[in-house]
C-alpha atoms as a PDB file:
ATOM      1  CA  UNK A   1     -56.764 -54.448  52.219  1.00  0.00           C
ATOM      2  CA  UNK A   2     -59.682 -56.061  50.506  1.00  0.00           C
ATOM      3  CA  UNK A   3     -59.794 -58.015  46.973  1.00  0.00           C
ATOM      4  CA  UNK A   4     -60.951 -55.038  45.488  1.00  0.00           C
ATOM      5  CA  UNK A   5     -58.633 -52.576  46.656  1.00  0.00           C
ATOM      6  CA  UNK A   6     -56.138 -55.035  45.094  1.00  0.00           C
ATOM      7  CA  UNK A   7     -57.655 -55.957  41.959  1.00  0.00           C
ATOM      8  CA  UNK A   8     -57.338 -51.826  41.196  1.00  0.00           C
ATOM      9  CA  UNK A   9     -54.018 -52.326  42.136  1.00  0.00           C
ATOM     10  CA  UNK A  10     -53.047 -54.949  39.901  1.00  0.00           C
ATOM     11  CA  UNK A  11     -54.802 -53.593  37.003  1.00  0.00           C
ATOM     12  CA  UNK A  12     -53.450 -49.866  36.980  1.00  0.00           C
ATOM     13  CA  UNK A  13     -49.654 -51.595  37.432  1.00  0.00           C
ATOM     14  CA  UNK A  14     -50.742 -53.875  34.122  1.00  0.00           C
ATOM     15  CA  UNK A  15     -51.978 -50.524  32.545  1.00  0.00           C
ATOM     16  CA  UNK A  16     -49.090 -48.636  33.465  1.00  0.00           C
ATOM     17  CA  UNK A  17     -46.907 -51.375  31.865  1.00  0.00           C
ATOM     18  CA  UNK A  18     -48.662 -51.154  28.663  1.00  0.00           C
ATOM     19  CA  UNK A  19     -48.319 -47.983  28.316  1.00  0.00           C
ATOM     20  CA  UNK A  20     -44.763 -47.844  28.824  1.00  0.00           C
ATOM     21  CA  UNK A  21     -44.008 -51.065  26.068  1.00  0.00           C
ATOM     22  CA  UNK A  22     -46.102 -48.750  23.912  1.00  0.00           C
ATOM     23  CA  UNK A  23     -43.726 -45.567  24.439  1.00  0.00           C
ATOM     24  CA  UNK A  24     -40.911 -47.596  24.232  1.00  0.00           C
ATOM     25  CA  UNK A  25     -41.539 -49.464  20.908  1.00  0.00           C
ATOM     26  CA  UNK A  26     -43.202 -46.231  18.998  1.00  0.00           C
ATOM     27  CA  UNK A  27     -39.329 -44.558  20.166  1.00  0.00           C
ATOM     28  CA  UNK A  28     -37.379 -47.430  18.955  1.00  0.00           C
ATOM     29  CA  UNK A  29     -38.302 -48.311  15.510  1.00  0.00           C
ATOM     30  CA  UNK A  30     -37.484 -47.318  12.549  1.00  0.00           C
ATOM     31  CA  UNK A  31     -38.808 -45.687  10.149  1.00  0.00           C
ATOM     32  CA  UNK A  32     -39.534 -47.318   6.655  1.00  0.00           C
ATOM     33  CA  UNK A  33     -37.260 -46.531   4.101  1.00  0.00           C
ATOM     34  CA  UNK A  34     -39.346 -44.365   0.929  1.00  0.00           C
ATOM     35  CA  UNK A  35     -39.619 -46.425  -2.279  1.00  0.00           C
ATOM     36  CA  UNK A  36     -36.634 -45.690  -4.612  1.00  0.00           C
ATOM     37  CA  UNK A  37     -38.503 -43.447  -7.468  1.00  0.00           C
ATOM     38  CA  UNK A  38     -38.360 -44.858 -10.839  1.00  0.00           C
ATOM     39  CA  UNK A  39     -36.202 -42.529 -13.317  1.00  0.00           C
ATOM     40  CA  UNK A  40     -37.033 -43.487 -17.378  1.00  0.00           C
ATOM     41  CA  UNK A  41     -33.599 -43.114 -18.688  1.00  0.00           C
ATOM     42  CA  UNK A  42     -33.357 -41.458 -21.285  1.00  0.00           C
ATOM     43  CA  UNK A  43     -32.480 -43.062 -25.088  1.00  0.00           C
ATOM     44  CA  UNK A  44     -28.947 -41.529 -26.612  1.00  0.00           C
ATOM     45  CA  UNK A  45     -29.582 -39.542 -29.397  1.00  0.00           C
ATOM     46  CA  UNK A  46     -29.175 -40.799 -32.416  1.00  0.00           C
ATOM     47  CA  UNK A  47     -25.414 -39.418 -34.202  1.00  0.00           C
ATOM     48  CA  UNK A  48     -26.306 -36.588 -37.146  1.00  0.00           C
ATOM     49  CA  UNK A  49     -26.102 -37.911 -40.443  1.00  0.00           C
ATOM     50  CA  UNK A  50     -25.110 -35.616 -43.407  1.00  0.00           C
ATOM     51  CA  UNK A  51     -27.856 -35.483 -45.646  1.00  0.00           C
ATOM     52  CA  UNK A  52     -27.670 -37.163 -49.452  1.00  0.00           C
ATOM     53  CA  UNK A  53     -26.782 -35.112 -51.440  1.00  0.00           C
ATOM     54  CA  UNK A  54     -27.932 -35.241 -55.575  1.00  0.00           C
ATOM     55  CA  UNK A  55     -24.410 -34.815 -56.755  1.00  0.00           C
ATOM     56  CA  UNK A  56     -23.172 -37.851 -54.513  1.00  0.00           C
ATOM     57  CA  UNK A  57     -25.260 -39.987 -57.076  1.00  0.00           C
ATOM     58  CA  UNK A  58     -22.590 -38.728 -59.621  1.00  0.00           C
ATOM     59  CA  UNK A  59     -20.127 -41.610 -61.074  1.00  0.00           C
ATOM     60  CA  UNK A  60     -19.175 -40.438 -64.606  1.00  0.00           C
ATOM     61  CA  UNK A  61     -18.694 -37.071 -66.301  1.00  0.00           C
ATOM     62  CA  UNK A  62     -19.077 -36.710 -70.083  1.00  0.00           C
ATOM     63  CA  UNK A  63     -17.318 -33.756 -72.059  1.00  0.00           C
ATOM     64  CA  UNK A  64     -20.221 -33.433 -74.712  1.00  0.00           C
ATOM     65  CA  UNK A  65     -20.229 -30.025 -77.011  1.00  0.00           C
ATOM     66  CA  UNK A  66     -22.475 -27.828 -75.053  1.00  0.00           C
ATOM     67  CA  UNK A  67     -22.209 -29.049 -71.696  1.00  0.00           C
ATOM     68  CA  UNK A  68     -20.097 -31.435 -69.214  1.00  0.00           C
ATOM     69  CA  UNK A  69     -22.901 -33.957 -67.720  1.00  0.00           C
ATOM     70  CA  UNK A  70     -22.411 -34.931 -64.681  1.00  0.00           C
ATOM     71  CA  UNK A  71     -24.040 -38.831 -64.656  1.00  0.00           C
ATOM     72  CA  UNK A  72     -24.798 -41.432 -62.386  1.00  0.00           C
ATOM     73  CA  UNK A  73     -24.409 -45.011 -62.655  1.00  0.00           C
ATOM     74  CA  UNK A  74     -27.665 -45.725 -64.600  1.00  0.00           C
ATOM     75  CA  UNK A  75     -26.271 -43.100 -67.540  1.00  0.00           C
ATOM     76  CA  UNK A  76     -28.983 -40.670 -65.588  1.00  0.00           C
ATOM     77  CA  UNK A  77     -27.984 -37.065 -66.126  1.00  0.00           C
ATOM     78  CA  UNK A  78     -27.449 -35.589 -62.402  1.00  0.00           C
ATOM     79  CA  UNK A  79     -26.611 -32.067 -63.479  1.00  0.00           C
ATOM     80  CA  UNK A  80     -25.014 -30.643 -66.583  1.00  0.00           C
ATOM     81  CA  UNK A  81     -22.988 -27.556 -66.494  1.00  0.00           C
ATOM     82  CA  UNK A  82     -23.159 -25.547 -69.720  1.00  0.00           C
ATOM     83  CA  UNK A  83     -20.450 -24.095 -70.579  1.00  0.00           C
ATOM     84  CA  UNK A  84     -21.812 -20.918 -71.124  1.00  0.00           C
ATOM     85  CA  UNK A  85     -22.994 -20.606 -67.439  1.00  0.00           C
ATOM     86  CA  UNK A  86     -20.876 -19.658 -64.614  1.00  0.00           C
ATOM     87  CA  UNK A  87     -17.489 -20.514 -63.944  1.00  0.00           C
ATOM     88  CA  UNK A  88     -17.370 -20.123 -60.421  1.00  0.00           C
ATOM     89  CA  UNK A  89     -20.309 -22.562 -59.840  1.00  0.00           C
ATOM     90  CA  UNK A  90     -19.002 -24.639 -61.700  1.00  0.00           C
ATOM     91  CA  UNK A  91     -15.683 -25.131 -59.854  1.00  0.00           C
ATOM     92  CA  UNK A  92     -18.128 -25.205 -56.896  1.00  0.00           C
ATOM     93  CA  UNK A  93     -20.008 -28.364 -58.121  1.00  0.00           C
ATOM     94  CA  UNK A  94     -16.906 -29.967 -59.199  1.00  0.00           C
ATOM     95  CA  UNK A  95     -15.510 -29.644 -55.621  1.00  0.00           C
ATOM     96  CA  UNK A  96     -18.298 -31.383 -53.779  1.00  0.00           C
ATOM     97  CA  UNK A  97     -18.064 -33.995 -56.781  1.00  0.00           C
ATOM     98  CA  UNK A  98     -14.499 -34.736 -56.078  1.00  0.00           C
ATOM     99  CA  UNK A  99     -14.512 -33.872 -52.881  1.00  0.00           C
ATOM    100  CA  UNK A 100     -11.414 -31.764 -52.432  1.00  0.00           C
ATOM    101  CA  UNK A 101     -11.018 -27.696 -53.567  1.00  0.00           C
ATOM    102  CA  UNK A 102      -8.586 -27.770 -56.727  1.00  0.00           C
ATOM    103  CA  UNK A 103      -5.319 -26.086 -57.416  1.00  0.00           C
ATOM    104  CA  UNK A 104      -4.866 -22.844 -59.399  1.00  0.00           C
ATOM    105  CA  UNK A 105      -2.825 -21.570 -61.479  1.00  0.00           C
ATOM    106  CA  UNK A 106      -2.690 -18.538 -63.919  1.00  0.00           C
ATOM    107  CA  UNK A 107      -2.146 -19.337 -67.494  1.00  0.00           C
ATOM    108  CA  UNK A 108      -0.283 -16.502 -69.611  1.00  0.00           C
ATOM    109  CA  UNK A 109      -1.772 -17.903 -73.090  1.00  0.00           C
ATOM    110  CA  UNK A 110       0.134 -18.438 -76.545  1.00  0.00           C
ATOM    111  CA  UNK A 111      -0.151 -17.227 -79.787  1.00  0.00           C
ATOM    112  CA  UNK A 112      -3.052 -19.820 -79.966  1.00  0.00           C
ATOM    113  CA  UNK A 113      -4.631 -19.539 -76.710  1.00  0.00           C
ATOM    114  CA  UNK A 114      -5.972 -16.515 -74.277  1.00  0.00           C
ATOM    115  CA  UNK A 115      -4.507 -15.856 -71.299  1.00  0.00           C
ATOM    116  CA  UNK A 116      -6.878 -18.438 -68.485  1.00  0.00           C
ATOM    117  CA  UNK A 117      -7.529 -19.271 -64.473  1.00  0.00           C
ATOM    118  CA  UNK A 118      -6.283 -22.976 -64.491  1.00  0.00           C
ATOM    119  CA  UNK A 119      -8.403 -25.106 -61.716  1.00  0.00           C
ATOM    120  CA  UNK A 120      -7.217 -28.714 -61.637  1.00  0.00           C
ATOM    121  CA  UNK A 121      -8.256 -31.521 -59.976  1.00  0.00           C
ATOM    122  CA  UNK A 122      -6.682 -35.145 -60.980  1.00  0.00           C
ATOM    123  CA  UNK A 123      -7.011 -35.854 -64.299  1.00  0.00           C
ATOM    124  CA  UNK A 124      -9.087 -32.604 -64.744  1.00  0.00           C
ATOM    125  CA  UNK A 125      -8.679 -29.416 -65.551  1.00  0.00           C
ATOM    126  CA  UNK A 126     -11.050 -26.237 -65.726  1.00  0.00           C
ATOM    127  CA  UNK A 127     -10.467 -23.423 -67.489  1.00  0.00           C
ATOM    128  CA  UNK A 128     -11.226 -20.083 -67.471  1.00  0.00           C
ATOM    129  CA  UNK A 129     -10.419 -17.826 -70.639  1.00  0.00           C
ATOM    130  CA  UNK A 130      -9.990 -14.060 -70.342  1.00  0.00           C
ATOM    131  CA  UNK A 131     -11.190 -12.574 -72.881  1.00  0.00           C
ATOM    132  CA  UNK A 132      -9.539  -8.998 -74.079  1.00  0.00           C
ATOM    133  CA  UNK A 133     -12.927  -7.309 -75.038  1.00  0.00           C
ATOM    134  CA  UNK A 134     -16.309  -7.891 -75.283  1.00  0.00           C
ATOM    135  CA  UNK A 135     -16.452 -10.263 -78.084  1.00  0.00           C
ATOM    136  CA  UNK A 136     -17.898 -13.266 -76.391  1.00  0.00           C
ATOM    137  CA  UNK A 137     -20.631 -10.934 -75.796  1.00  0.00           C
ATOM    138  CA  UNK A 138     -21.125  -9.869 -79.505  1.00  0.00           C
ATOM    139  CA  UNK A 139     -21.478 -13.537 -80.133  1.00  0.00           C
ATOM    140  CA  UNK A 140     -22.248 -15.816 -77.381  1.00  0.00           C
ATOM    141  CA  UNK A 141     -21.885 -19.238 -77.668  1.00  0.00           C
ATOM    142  CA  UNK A 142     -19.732 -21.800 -77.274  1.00  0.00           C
ATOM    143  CA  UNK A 143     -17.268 -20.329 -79.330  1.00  0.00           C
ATOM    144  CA  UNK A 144     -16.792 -17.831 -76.117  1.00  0.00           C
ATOM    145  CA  UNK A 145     -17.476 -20.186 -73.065  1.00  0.00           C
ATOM    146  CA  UNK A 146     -16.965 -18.834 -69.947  1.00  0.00           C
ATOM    147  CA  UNK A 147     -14.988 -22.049 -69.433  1.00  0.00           C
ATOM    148  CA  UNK A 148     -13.699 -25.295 -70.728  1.00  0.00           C
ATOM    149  CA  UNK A 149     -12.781 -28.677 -69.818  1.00  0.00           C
ATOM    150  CA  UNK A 150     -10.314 -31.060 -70.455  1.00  0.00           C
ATOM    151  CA  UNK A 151      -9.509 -34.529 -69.339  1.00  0.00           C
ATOM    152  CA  UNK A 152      -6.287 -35.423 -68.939  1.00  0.00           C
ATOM    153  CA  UNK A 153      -6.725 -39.241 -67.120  1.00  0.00           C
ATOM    154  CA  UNK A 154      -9.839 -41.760 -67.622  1.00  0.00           C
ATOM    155  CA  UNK A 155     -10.789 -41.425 -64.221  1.00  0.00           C
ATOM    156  CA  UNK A 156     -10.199 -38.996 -60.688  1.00  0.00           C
ATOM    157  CA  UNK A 157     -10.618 -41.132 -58.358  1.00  0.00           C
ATOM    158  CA  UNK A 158     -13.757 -43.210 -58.509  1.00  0.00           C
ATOM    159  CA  UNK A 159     -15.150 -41.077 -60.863  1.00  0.00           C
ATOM    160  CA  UNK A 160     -14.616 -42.003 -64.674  1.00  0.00           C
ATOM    161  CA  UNK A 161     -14.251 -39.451 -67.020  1.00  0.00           C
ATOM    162  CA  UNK A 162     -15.302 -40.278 -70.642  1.00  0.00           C
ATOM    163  CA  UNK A 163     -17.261 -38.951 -73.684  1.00  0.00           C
ATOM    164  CA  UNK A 164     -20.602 -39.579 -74.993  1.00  0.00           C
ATOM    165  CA  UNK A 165     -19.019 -41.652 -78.017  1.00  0.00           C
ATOM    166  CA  UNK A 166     -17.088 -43.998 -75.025  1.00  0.00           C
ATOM    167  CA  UNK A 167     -13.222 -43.096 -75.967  1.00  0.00           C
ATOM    168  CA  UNK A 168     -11.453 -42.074 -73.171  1.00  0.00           C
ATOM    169  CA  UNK A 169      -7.572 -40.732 -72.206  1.00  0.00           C
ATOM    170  CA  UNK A 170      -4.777 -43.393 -72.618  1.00  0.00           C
ATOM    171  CA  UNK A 171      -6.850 -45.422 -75.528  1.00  0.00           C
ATOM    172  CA  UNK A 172      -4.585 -46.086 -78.292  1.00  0.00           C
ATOM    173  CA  UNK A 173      -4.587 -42.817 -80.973  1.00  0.00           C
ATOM    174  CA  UNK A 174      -4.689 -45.530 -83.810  1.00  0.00           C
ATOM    175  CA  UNK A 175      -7.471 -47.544 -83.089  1.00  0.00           C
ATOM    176  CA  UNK A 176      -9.550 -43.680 -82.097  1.00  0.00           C
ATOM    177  CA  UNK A 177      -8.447 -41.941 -85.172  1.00  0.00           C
ATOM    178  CA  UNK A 178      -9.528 -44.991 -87.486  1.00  0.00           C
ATOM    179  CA  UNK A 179     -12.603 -45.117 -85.967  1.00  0.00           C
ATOM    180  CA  UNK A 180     -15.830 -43.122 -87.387  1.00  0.00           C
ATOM    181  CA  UNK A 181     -16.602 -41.099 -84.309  1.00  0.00           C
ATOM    182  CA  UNK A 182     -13.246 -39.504 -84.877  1.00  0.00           C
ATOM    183  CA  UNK A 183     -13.661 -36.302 -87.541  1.00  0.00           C
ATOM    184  CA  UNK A 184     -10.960 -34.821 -88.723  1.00  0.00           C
ATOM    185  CA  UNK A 185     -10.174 -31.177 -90.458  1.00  0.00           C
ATOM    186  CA  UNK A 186      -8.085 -30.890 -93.382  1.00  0.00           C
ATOM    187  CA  UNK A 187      -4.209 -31.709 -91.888  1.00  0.00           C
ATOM    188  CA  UNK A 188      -4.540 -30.980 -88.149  1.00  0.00           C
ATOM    189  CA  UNK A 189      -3.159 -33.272 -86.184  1.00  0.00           C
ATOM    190  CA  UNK A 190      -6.408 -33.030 -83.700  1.00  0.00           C
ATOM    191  CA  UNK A 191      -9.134 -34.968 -84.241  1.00  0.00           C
ATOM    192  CA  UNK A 192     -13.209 -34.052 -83.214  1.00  0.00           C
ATOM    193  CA  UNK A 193     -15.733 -36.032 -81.233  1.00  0.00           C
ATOM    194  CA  UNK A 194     -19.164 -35.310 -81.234  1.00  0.00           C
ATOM    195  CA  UNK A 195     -19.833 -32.580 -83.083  1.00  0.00           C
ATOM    196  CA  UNK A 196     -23.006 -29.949 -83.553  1.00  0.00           C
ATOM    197  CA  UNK A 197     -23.607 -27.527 -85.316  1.00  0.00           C
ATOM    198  CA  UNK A 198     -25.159 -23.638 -84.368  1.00  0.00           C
ATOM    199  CA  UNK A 199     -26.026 -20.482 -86.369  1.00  0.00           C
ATOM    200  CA  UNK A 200     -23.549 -17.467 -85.501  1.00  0.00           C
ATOM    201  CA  UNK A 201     -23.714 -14.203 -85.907  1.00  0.00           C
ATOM    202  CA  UNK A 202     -20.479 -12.505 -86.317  1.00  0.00           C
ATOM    203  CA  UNK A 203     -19.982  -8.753 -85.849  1.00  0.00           C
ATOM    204  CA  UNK A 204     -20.861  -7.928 -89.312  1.00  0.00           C
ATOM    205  CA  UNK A 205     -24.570  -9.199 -88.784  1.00  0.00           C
ATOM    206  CA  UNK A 206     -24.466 -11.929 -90.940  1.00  0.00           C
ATOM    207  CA  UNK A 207     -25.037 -15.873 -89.873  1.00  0.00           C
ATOM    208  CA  UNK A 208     -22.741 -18.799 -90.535  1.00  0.00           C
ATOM    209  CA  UNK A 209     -22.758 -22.362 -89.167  1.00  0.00           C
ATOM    210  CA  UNK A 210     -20.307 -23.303 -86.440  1.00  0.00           C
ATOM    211  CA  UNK A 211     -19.162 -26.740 -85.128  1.00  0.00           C
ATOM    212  CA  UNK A 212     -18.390 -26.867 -81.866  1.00  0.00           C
ATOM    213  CA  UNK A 213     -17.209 -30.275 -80.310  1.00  0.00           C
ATOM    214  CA  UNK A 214     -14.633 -31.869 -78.066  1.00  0.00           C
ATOM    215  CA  UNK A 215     -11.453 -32.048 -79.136  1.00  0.00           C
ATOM    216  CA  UNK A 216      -9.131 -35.409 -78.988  1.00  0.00           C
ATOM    217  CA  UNK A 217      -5.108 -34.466 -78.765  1.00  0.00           C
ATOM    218  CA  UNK A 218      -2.840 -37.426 -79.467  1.00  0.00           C
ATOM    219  CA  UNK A 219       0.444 -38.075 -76.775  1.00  0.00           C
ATOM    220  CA  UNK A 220       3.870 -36.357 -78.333  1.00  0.00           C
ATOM    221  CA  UNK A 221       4.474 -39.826 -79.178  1.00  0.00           C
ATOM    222  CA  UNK A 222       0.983 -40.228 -81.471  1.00  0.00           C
ATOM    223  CA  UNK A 223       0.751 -43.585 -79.519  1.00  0.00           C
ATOM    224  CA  UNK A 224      -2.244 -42.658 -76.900  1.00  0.00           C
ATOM    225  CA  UNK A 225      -5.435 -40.355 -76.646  1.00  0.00           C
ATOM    226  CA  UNK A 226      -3.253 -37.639 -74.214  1.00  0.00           C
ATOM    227  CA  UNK A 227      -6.206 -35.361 -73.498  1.00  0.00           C
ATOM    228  CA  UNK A 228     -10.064 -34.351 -74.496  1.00  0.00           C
ATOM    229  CA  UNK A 229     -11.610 -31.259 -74.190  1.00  0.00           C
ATOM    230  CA  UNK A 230     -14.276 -29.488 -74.529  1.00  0.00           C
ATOM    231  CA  UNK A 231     -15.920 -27.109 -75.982  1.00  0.00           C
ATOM    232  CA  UNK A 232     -13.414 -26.171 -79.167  1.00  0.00           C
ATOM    233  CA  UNK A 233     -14.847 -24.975 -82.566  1.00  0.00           C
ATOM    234  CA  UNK A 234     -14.218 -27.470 -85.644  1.00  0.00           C
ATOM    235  CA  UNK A 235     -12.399 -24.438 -88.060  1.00  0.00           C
ATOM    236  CA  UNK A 236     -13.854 -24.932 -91.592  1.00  0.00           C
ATOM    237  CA  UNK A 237     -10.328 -24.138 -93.118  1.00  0.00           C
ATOM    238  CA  UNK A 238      -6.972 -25.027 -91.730  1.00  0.00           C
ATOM    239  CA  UNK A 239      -6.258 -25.612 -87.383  1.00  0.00           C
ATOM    240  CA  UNK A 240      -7.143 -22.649 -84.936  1.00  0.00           C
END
């Protein structure tokens, strides 16, 4: 054998050996783990809010002739609910005012009153006259509401319940009937708020002025305002 025979021989073993560290390694390792992918997580949505309502502004209701107000704290007017207007709205806005549907009750009437839907809430009442015929229609106004309202406490709840003059249920009857805003008519025991006066037109075609205003009833006891309401006519002559 000469150098050169053996030269080729060492260099195809070396070959052969590289080959084979080659096969071996490419075999053996490992392939490289992927990148973790980046998720964005996602912000929690945010919890639905009820939206404001106007009549949560409301603080204060006012039995004036015409119309319960409905105020805020500033002495704003929110809403005012004529009494003319309709009776089953109006329980509807005195609900979400107080939060909580009222009780009912049917009302047989007197000899002095009509036959009514009572709808109370604490410390006020709603009610709801039914009328035999169609007189309030003959006449409309005030004098025929389609409802009334009456206080009966100085405040449900967190809402105070007044009148425009200030005097409110459970204020001594003395100090309110000596007072100017009280008016009185001839000997009833009742005595009138604010009052204003209208034109009607009775039956008979002819116009007269009528006073309508709220009406202040003392306790059994004459010692305390017991109740306000509103709207009642102020009779010329003698109690209704």
């Amino acid at each position: 054998m000469n150098h050169y025979t053996a030269l080729r021989g060492v260099i195809a073993t070396a070959a052969s050996f590289g080959l084979a560290v080659t096969l071996l390694t490419g075999c053996s390792a490992a392939p490289e783990p992927p990148s973790p992918s980046i998720v964005a997580s996602e912000a929690p949505s945010p919890a639905p809010t009820r939206a404001v309502e106007p009549l949560d502004a409301v603080t204060t209701l006012v039995v004036r002739p015409q119309a319960l107000e409905l105020r805020a704290a500033d002495g704003s007017v929110v809403q005012s609910l004529d009494y003319l207007s309709d009776a089953a709205a109006a329980v509807e806005t005195l609900t979400t005012v107080f939060g909580a549907p009222p009780t009912v009750e049917e009302d047989a009437g007197s000899s002095s009153e009509l036959p009514s839907t009572v709808r109370r809430w604490a410390g006020v009442e709603l009610s709801e006259p039914k009328y035999p015929d169609a007189a309030s229609d003959a006449s409309p106004g005030p004098w025929y509401p389609n409802f009334r309202v009456a206080f009966t406490a100085a405040a449900s709840g967190d809402v105070e319940l007044t009148t425009d003059s200030g005097h409110v249920v459970g204020e001594p009857w003395a100090d309110f009937a000596a007072s100017p805003d009280a008016a009185k008519n001839g000997l009833c025991a009742e005595r009138y708020g604010e009052v204003v006066v209208l034109p009607r037109t009775p039956s008979d075609g002819t116009v007269e002025d009528a006073r309508t205003s709220g009406e202040f009833q003392a306790s059994d006891d004459e010692t305390v305002i017991a109740s306000v309401e509103g709207p009642r006519v102020m009779h010329r002559d003698g109690c209704a």
